[in-house]
N, C-alpha and C. Protein backbone atom coordinates (compact mmCIF):
# COMPACT_ATOMS: atom_id res chain seq x y z
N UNK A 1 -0.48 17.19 17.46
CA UNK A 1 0.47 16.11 17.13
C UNK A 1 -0.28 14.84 16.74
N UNK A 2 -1.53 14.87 17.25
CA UNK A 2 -2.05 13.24 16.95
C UNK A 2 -2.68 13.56 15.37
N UNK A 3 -3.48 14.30 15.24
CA UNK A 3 -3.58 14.69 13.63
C UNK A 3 -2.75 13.80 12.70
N UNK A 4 -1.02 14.77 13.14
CA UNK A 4 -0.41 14.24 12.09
C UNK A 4 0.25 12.88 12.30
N UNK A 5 -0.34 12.46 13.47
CA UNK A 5 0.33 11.23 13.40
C UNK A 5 -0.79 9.76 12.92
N UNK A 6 -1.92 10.54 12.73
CA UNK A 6 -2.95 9.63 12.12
C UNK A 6 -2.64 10.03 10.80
N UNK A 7 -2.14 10.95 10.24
CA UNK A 7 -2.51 11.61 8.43
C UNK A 7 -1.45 10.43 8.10
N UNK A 8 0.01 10.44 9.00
CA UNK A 8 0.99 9.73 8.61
C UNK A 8 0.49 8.23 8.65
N UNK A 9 0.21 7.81 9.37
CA UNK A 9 -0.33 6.39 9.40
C UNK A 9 -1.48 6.10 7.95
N UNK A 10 -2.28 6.88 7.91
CA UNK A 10 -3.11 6.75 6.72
C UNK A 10 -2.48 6.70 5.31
N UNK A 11 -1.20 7.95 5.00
CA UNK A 11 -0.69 7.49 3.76
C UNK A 11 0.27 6.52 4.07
N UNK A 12 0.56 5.69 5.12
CA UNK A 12 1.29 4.84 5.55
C UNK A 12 0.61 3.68 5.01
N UNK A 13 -0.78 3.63 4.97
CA UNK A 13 -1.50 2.68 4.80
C UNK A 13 -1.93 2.31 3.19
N UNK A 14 -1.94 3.93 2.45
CA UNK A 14 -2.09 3.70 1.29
C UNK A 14 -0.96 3.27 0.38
N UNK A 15 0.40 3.61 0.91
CA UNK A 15 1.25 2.96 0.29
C UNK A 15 1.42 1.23 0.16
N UNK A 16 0.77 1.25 1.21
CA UNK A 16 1.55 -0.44 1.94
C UNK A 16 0.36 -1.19 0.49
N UNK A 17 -1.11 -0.28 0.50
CA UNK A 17 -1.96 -0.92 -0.49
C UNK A 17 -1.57 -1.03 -1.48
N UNK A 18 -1.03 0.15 -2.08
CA UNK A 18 -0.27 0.13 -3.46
C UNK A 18 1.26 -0.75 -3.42
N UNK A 19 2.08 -0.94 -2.85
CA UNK A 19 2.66 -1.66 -2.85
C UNK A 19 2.45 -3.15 -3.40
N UNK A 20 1.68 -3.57 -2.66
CA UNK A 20 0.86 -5.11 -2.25
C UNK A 20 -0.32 -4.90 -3.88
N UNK A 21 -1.13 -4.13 -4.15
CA UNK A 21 -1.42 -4.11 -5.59
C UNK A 21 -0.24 -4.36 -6.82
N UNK A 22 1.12 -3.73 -6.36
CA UNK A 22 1.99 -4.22 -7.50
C UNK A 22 2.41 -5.56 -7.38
N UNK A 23 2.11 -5.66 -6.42
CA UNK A 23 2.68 -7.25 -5.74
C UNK A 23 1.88 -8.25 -6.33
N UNK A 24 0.62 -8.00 -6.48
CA UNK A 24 -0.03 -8.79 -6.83
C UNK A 24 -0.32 -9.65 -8.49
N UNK A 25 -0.41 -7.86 -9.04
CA UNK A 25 -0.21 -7.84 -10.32
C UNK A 25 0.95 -8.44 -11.23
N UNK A 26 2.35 -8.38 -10.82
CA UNK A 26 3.54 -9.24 -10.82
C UNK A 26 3.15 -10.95 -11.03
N UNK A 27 2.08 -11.20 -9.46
CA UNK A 27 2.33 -12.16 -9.92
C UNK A 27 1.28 -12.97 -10.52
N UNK A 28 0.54 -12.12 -10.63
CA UNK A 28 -1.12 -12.81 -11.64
C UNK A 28 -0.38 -12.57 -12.82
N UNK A 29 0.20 -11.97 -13.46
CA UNK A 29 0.97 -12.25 -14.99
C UNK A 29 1.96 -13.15 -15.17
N UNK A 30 2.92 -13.35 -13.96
CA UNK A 30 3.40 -14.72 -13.63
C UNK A 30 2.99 -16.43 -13.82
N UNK A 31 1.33 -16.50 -13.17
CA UNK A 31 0.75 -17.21 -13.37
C UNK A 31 -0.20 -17.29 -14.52
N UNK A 32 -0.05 -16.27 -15.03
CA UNK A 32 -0.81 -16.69 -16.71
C UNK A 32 0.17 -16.57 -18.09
């Protein structure tokens, strides 16, 4: 059970990155 509860946390983590990368990108074209 802990396996998958680290695998889950990890693509938990890569989303939150990609998220926050679109986030960012939004608003650096915003500001230029």
């Amino acid at each position: 059970m802990s396996w998958v509860l680290q695998s889950f946390q990890i693509t938990g983590v890569h989303l939150v990155q990609i998220v926050q990368e679109h986030r960012t990108d939004k608003t650096d074209i915003k500001k230029h």
